[in-house]
PDB file of N, CA and C in Angstrom:
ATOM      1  N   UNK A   1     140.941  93.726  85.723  1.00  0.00           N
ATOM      2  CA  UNK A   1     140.126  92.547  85.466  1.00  0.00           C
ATOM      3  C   UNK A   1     138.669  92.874  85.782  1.00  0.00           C
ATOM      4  N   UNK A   2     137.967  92.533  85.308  1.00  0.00           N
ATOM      5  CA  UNK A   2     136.555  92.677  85.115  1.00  0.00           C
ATOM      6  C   UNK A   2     135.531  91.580  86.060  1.00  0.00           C
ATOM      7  N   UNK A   3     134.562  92.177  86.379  1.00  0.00           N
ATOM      8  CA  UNK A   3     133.456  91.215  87.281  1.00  0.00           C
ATOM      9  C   UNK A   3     132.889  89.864  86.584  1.00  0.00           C
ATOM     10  N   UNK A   4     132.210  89.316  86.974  1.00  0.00           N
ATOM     11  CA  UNK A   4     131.204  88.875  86.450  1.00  0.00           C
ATOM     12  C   UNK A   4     130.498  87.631  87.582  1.00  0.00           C
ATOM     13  N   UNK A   5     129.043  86.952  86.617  1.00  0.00           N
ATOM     14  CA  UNK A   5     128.255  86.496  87.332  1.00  0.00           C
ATOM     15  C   UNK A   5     128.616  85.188  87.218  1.00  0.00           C
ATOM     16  N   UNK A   6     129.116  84.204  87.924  1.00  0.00           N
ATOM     17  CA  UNK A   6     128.593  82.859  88.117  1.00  0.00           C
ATOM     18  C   UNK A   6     127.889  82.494  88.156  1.00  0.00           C
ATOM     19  N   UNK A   7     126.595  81.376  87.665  1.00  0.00           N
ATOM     20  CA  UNK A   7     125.671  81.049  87.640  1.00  0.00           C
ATOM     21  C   UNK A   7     126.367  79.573  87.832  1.00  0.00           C
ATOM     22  N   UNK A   8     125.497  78.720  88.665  1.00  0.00           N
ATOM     23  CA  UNK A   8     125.942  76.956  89.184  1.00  0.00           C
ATOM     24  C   UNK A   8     124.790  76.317  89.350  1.00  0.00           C
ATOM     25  N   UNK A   9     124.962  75.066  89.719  1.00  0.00           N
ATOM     26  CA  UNK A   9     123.787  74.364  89.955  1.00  0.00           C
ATOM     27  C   UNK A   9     123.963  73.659  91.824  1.00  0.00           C
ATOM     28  N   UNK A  10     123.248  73.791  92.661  1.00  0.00           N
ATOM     29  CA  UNK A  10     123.583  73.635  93.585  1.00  0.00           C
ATOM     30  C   UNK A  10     123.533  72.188  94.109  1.00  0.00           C
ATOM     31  N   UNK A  11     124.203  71.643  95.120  1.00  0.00           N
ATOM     32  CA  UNK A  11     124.153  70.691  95.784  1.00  0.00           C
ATOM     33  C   UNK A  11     122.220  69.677  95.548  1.00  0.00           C
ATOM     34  N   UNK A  12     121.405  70.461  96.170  1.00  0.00           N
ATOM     35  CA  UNK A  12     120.380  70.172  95.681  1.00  0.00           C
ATOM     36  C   UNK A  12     119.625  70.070  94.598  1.00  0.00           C
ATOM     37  N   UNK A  13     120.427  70.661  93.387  1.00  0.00           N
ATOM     38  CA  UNK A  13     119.848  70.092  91.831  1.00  0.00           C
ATOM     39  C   UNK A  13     119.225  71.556  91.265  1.00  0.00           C
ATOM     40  N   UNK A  14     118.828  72.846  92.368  1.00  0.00           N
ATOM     41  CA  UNK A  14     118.875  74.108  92.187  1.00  0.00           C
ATOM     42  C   UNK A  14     119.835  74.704  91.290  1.00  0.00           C
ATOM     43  N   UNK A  15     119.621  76.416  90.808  1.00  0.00           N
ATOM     44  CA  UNK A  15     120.588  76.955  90.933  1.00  0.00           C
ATOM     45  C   UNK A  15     120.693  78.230  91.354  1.00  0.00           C
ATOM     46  N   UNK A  16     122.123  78.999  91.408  1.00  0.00           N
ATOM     47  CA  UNK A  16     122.119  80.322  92.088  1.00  0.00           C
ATOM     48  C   UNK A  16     123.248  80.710  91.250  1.00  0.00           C
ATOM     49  N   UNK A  17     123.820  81.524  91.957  1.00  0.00           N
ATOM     50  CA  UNK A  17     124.187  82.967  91.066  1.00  0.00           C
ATOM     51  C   UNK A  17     125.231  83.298  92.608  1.00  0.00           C
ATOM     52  N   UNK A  18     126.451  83.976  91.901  1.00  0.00           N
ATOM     53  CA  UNK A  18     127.657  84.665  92.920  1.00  0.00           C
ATOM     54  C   UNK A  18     128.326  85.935  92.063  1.00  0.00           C
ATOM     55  N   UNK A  19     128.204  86.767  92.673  1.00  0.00           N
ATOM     56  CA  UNK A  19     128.389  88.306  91.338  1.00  0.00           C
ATOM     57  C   UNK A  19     129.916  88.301  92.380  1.00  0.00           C
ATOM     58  N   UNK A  20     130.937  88.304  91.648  1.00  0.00           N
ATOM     59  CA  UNK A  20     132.535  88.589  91.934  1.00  0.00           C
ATOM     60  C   UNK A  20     133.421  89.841  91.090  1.00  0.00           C
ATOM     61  N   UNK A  21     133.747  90.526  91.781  1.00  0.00           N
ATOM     62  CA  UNK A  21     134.634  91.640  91.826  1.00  0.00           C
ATOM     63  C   UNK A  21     135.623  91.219  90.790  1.00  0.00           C
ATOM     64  N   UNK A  22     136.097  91.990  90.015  1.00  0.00           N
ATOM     65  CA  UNK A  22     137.548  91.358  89.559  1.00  0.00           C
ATOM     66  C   UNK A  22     138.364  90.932  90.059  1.00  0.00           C
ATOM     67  N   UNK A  23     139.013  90.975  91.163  1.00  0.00           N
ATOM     68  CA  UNK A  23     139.707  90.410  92.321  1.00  0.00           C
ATOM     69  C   UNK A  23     139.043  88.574  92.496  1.00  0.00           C
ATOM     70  N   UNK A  24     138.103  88.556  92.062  1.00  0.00           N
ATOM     71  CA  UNK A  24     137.819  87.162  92.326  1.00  0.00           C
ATOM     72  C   UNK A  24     136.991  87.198  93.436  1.00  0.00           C
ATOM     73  N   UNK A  25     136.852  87.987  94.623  1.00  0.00           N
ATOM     74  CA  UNK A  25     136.032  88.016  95.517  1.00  0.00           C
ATOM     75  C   UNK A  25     134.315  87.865  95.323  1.00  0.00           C
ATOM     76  N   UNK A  26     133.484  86.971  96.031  1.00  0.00           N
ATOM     77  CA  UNK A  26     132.177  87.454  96.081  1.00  0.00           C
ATOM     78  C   UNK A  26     131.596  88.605  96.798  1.00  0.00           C
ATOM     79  N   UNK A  27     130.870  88.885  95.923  1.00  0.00           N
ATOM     80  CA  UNK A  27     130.353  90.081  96.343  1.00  0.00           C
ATOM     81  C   UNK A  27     129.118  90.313  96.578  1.00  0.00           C
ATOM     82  N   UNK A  28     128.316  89.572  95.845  1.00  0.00           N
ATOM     83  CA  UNK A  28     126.635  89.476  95.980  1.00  0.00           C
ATOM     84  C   UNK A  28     126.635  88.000  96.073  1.00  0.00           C
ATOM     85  N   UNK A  29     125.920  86.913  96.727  1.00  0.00           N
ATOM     86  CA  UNK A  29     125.190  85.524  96.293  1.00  0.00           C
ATOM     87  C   UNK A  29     123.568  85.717  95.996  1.00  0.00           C
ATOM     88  N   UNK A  30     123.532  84.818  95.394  1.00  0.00           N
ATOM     89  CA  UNK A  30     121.610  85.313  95.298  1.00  0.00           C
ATOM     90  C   UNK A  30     120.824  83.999  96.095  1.00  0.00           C
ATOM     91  N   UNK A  31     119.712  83.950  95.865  1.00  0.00           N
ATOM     92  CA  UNK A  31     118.986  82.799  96.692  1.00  0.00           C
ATOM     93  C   UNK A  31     119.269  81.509  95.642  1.00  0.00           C
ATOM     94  N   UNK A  32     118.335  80.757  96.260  1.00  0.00           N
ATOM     95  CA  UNK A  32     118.453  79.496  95.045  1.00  0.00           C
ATOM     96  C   UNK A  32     117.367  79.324  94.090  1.00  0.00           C
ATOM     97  N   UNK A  33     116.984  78.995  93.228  1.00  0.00           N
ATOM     98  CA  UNK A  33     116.578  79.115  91.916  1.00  0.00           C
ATOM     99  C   UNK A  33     115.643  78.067  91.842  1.00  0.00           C
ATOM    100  N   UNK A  34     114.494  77.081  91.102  1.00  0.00           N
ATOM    101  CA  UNK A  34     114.203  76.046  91.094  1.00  0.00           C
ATOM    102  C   UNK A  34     115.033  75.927  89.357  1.00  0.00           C
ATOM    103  N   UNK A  35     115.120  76.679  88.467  1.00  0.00           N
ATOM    104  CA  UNK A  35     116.063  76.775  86.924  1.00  0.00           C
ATOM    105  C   UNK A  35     116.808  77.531  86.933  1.00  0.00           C
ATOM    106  N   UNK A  36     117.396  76.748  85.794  1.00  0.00           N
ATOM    107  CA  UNK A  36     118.860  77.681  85.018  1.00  0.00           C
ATOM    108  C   UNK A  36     117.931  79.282  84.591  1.00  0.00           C
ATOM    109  N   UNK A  37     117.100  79.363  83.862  1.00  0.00           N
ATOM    110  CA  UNK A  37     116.067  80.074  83.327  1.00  0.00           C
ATOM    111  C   UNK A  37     115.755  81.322  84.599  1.00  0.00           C
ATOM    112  N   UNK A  38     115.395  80.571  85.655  1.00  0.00           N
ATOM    113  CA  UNK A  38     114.820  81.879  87.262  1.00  0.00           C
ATOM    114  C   UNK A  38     116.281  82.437  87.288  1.00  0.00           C
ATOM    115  N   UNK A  39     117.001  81.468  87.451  1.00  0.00           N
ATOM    116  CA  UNK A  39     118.210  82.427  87.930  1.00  0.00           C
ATOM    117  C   UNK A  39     119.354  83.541  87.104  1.00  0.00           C
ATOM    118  N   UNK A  40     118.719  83.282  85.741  1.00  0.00           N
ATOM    119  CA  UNK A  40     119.213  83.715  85.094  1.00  0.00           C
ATOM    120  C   UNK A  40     118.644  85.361  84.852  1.00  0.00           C
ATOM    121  N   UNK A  41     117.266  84.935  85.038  1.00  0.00           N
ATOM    122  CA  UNK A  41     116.213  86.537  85.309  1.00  0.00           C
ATOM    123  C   UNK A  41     116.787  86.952  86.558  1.00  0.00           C
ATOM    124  N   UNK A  42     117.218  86.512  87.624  1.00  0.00           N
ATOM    125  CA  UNK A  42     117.688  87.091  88.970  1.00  0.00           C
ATOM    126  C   UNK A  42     118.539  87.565  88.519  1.00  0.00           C
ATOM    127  N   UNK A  43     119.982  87.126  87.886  1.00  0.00           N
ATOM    128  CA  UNK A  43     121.022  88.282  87.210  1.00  0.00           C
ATOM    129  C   UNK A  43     120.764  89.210  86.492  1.00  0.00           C
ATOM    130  N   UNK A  44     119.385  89.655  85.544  1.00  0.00           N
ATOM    131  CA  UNK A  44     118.772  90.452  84.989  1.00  0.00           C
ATOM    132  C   UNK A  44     118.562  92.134  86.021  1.00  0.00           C
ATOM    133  N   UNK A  45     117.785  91.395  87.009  1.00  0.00           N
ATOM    134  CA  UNK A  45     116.855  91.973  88.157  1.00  0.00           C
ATOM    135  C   UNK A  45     118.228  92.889  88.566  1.00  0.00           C
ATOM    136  N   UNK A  46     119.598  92.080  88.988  1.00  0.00           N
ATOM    137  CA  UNK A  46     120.624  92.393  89.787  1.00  0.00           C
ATOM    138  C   UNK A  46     121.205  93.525  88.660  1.00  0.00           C
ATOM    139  N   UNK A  47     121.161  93.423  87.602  1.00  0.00           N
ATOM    140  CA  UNK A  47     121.751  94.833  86.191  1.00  0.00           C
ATOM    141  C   UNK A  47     120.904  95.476  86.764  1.00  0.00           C
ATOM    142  N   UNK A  48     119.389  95.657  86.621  1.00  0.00           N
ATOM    143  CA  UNK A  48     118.650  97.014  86.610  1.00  0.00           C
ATOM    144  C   UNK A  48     118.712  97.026  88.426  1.00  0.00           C
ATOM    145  N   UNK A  49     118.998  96.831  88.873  1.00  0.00           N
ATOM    146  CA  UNK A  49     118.564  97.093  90.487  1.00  0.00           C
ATOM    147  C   UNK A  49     119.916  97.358  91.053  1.00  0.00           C
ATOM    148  N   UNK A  50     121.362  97.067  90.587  1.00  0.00           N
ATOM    149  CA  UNK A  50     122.364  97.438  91.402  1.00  0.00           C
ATOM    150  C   UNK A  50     122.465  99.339  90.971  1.00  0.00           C
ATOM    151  N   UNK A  51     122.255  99.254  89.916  1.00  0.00           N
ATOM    152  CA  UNK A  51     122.406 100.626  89.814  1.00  0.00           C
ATOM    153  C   UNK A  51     121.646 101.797  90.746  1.00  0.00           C
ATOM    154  N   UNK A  52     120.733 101.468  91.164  1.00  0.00           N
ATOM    155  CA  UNK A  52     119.807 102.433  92.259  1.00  0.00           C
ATOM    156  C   UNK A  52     120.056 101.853  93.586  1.00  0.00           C
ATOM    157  N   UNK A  53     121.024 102.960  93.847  1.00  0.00           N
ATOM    158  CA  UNK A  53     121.342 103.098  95.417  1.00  0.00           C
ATOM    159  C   UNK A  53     119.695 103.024  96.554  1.00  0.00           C
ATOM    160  N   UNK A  54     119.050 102.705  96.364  1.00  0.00           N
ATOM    161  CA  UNK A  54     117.450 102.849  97.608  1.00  0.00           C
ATOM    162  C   UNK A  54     117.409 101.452  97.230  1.00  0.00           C
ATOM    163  N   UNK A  55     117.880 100.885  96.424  1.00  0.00           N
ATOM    164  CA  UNK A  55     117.631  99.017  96.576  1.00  0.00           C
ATOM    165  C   UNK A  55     118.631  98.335  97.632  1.00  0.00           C
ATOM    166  N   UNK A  56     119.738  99.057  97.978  1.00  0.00           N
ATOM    167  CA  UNK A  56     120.619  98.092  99.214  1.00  0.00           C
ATOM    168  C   UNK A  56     119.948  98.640 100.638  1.00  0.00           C
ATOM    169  N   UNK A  57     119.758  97.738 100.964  1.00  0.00           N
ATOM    170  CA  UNK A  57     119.406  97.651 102.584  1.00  0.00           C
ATOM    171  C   UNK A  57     121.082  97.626 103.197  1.00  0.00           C
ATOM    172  N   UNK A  58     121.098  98.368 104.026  1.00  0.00           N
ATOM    173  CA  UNK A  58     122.229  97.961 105.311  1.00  0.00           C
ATOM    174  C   UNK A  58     121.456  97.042 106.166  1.00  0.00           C
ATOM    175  N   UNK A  59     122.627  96.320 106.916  1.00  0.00           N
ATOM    176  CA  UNK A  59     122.166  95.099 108.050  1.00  0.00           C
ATOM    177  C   UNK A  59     123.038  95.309 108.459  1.00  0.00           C
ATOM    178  N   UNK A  60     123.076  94.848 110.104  1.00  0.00           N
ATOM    179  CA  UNK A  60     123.771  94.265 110.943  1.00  0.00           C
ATOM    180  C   UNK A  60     123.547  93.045 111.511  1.00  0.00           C
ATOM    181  N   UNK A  61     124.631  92.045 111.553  1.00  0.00           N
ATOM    182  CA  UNK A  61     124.634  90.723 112.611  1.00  0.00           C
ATOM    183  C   UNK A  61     124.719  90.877 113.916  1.00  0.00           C
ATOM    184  N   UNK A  62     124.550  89.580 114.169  1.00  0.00           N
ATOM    185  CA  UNK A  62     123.993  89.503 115.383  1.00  0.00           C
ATOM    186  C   UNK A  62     125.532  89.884 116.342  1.00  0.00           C
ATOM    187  N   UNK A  63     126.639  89.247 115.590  1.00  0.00           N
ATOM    188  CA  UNK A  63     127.969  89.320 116.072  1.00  0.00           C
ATOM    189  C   UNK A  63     128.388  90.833 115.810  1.00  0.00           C
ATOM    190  N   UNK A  64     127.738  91.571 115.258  1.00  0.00           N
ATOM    191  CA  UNK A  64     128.248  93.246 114.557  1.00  0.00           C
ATOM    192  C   UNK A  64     129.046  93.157 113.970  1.00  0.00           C
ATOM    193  N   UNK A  65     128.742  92.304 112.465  1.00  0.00           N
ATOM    194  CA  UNK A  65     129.404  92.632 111.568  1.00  0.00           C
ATOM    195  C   UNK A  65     128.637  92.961 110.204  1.00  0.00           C
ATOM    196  N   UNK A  66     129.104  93.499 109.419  1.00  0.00           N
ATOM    197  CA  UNK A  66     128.074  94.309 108.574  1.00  0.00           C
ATOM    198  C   UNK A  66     127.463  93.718 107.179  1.00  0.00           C
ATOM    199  N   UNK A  67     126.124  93.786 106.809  1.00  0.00           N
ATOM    200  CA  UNK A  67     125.937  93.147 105.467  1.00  0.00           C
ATOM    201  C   UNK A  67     125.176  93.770 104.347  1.00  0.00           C
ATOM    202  N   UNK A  68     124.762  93.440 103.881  1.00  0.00           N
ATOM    203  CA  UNK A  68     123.634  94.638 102.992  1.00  0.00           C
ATOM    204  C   UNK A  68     123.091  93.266 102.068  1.00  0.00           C
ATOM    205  N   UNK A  69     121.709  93.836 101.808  1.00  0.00           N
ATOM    206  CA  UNK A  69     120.912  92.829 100.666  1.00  0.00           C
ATOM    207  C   UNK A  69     120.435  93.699  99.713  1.00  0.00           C
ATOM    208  N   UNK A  70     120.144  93.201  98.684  1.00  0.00           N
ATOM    209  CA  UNK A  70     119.462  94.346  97.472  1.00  0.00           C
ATOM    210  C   UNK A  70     118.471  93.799  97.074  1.00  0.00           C
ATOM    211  N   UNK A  71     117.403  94.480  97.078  1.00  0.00           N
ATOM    212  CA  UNK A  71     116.023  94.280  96.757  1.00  0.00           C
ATOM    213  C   UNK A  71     115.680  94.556  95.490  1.00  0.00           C
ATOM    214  N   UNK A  72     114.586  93.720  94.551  1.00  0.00           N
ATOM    215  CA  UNK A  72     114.365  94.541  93.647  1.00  0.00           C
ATOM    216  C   UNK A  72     112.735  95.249  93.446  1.00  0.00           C
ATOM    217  N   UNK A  73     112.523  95.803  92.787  1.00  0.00           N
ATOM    218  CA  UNK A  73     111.526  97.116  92.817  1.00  0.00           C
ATOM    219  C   UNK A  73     110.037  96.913  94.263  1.00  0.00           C
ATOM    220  N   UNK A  74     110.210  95.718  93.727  1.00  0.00           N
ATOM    221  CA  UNK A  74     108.795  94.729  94.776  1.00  0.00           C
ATOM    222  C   UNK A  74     109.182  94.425  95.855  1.00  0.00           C
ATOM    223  N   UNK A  75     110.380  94.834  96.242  1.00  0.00           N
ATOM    224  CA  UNK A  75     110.561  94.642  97.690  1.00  0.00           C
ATOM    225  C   UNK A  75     111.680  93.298  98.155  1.00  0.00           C
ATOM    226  N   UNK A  76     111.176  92.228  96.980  1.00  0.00           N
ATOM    227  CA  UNK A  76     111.739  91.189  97.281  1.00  0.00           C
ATOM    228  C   UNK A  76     113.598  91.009  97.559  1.00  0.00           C
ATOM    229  N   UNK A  77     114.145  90.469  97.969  1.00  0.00           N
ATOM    230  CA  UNK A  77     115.252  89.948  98.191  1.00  0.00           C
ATOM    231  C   UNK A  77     116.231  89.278  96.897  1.00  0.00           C
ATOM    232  N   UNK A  78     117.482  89.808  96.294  1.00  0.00           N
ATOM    233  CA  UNK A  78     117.355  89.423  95.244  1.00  0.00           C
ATOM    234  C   UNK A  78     119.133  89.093  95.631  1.00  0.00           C
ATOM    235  N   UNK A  79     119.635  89.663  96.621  1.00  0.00           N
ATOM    236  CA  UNK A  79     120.836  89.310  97.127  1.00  0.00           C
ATOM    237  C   UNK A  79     121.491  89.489  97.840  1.00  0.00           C
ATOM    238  N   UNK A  80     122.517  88.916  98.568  1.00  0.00           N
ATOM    239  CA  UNK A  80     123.029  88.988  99.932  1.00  0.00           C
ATOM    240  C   UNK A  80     124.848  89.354  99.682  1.00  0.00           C
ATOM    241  N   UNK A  81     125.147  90.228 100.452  1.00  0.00           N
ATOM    242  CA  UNK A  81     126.259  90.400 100.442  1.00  0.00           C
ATOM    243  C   UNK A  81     126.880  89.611 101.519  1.00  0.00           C
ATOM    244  N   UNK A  82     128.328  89.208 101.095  1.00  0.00           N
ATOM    245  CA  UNK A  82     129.328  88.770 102.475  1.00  0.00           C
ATOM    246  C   UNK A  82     128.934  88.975 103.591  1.00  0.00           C
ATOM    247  N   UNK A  83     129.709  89.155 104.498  1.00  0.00           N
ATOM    248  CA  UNK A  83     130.061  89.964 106.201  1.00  0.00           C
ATOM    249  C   UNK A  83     131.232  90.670 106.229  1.00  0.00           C
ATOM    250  N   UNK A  84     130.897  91.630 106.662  1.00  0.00           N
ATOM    251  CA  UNK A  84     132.159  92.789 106.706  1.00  0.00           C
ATOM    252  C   UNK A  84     132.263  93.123 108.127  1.00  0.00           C
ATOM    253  N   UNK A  85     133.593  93.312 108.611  1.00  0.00           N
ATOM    254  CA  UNK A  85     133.930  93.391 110.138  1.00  0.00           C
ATOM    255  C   UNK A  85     133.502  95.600 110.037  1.00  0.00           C
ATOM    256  N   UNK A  86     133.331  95.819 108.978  1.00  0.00           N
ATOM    257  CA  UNK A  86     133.246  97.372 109.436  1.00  0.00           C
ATOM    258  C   UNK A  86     132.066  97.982 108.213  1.00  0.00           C
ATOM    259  N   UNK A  87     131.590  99.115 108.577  1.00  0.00           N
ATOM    260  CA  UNK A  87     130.470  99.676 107.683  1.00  0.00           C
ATOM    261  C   UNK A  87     131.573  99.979 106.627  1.00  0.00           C
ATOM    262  N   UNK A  88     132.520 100.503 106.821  1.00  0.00           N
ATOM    263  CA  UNK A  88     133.339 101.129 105.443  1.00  0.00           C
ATOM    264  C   UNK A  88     133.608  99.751 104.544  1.00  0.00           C
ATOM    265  N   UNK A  89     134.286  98.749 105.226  1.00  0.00           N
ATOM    266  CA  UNK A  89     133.998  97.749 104.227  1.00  0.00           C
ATOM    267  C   UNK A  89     132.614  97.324 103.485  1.00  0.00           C
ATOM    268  N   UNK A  90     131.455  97.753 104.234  1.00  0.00           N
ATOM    269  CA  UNK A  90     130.672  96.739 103.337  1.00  0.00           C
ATOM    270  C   UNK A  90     130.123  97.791 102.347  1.00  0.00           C
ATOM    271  N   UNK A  91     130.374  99.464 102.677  1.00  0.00           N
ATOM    272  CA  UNK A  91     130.274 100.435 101.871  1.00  0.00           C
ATOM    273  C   UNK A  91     131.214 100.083 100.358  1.00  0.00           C
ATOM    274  N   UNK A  92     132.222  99.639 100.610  1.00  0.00           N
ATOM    275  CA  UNK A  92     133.109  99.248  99.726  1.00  0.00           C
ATOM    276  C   UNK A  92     132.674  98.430  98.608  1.00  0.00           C
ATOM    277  N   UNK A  93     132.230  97.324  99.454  1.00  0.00           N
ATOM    278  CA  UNK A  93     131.319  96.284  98.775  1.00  0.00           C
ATOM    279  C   UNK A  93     129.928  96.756  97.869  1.00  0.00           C
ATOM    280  N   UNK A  94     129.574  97.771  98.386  1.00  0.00           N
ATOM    281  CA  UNK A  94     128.184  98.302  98.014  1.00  0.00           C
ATOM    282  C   UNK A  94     128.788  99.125  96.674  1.00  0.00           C
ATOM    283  N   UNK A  95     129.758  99.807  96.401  1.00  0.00           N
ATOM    284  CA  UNK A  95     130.169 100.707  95.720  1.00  0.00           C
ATOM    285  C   UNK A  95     130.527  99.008  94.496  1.00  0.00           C
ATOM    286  N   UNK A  96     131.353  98.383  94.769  1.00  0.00           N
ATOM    287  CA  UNK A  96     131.773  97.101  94.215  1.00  0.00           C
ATOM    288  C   UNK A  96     130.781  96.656  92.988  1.00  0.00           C
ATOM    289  N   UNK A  97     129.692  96.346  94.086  1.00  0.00           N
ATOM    290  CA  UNK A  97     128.030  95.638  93.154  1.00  0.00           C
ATOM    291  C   UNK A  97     127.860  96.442  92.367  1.00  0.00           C
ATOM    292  N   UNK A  98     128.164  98.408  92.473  1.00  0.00           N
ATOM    293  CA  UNK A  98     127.298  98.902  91.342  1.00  0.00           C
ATOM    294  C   UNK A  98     128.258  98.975  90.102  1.00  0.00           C
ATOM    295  N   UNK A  99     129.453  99.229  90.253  1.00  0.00           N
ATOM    296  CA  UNK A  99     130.270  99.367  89.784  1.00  0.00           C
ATOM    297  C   UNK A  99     130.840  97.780  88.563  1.00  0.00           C
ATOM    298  N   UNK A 100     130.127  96.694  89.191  1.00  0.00           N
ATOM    299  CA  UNK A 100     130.010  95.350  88.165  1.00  0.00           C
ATOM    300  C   UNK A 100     128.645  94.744  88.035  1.00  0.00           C
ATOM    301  N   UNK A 101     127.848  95.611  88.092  1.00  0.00           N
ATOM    302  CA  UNK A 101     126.136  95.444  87.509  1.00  0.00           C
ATOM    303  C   UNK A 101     126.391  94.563  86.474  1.00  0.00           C
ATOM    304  N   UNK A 102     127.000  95.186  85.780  1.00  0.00           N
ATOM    305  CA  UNK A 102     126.626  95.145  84.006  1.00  0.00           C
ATOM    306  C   UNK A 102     127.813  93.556  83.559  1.00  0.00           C
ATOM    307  N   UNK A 103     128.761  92.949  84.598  1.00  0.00           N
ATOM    308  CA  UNK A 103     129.012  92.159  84.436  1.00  0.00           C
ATOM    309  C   UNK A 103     128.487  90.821  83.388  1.00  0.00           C
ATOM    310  N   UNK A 104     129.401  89.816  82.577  1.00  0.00           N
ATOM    311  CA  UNK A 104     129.170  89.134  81.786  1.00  0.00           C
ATOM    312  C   UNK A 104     128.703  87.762  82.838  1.00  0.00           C
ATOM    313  N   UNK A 105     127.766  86.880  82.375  1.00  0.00           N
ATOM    314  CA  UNK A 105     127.799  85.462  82.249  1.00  0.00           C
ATOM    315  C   UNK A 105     128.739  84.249  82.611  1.00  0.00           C
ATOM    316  N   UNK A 106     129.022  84.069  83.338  1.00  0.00           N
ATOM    317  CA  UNK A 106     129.612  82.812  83.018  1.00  0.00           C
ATOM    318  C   UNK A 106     129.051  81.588  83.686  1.00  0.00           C
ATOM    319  N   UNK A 107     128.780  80.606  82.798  1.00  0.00           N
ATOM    320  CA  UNK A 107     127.940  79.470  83.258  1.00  0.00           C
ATOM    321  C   UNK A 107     128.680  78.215  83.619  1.00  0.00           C
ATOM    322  N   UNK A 108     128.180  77.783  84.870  1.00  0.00           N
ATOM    323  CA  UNK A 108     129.521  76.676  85.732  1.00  0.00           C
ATOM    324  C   UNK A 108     128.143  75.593  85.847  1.00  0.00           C
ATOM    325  N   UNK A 109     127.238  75.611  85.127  1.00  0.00           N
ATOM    326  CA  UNK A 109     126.698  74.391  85.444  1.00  0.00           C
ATOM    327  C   UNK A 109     127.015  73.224  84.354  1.00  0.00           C
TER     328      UNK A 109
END
């Protein structure tokens, strides 16, 4: 089964974006959007930027558990991964995002 992007409209009238594994799992969330239109360029950003490994940041929580965000070219913040109780999981996860970059659309608003 194949990835893809959710795109929604949020509680606040926003929207955002959840990139899921074939498994159904999330794997990336993105920030929130003021349009359908921004967030739809943020899933753009997330094709050309998952593919280059120097765009995921590793993190750690405060509790030590593990996360990673992906930046795109400008530095900015373009998405947040889960929490992973171990680096190999969120390595997993990291391998996950590049591996469903190229994911399809699907619109839940």
């Amino acid at each position: 089964m194949a990835g893809k992007y959710e795109i929604k409209k949020t509680a606040d009238g926003k929207f955002a974006f959840n990139l899921k594994a074939g498994n159904g799992e999330i794997i990336l969330s993105s920030q929130r959007y003021g349009s359908k239109e921004a967030a739809l360029n943020g899933i753009e950003s997330c094709r050309k930027n998952l593919a280059v490994e120097e765009r995921f940041e590793r993190r750690e929580a405060k509790d030590g558990q593990h996360y990673f965000v992906v930046k795109a070219g400008n530095h900015e913040v373009i998405g947040r991964s889960e929490l992973y109780r171990s680096k190999s999981g969120m390595e997993n996860g990291i391998g996950s995002c590049m591996r469903n970059a190229d994911s399809p659309v699907v619109d839940l608003t």
